[in-house]
Protein backbone atom coordinates (compact mmCIF):
# COMPACT_ATOMS: atom_id res chain seq x y z
CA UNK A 1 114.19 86.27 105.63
CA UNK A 2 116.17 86.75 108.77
CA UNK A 3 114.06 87.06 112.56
CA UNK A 4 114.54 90.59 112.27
CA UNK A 5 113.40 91.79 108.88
CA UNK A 6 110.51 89.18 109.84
CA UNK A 7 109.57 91.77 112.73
CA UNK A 8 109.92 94.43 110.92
CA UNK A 9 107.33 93.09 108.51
CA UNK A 10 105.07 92.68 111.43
CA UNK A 11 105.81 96.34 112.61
CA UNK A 12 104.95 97.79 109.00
CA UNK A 13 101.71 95.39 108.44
CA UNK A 14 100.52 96.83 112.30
CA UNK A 15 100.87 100.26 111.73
CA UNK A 16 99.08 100.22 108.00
CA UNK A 17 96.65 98.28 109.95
CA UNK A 18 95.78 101.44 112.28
CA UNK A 19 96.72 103.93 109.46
CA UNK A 20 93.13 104.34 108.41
CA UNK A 21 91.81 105.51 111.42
CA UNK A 22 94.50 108.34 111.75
CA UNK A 23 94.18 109.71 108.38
CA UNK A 24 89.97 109.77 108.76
CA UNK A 25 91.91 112.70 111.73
CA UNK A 26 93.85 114.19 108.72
CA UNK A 27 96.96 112.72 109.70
CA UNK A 28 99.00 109.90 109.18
CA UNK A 29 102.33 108.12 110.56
CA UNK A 30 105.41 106.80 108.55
CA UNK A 31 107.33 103.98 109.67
CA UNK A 32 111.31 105.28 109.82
CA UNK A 33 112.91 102.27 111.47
CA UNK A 34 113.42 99.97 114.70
CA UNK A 35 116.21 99.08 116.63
CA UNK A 36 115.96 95.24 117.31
CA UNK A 37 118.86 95.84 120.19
CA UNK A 38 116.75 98.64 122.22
CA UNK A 39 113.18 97.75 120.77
CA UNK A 40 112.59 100.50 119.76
CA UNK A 41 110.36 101.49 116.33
CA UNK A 42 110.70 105.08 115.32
CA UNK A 43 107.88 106.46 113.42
CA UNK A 44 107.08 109.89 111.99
CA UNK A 45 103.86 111.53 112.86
CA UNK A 46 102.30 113.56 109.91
CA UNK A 47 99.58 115.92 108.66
CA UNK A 48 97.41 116.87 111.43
CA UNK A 49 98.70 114.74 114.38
CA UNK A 50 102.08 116.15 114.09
CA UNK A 51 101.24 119.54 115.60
CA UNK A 52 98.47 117.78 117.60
CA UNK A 53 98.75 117.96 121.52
CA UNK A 54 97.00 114.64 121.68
CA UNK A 55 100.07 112.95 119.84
CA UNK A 56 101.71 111.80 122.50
CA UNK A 57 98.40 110.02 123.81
CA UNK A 58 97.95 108.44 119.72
CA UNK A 59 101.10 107.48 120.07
CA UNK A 60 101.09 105.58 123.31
CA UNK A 61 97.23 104.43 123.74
CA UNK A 62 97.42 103.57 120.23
CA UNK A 63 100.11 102.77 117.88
CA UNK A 64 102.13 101.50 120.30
CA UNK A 65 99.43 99.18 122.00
CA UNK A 66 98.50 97.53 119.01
CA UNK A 67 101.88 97.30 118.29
CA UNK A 68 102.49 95.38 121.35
CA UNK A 69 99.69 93.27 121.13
CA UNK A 70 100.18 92.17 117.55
CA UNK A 71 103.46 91.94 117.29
CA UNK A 72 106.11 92.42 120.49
CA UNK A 73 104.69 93.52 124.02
CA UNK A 74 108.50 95.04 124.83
CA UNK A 75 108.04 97.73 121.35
CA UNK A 76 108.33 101.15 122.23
CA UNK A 77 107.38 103.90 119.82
CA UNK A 78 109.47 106.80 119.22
CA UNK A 79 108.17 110.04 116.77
CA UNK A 80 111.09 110.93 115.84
CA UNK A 81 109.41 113.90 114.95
CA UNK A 82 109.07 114.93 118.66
CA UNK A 83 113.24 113.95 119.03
CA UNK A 84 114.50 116.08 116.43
CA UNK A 85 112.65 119.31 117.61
CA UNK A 86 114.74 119.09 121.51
CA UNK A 87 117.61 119.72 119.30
């Protein structure tokens, strides 16, 4: 397994660590990819926390924190979700 794939691994594993305590909300978030050159992971907010005005917040103060602190403190989280609707 190359470095990257490794983090990837490590991204997946961290976010169906904190997957739980979304759906007990009645929503959930799909890993889509990350970009190793920009750091970036985009995810896909579903079910209840993708029309949720607090997603941004779940996003930031959560997924991404434990992201940072489990796996890579430079990660940034992207719901794509949120992208594709500016367009």
């Amino acid at each position: 397994m190359d470095t990257n794939t490794n983090l990837e691994k490590s991204i997946t594993d961290a976010i169906n660590a904190i997957r739980p305590a979304l759906q007990n909300d009645g929503g959930d978030i799909e890993f889509i990819k990350y970009d190793s050159e920009s750091k970036n992971v985009h995810v896909k907010l579903k079910g209840a926390c993708a029309g949720c005005p607090m997603s941004q917040l779940t996003l930031t103060n959560g997924v991404q924190r434990y992201i940072r602190e489990t796996v890579d403190n430079e990660i940034t989280v992207i719901n794509d979700d949120q992208i594709s609707s500016y367009f």
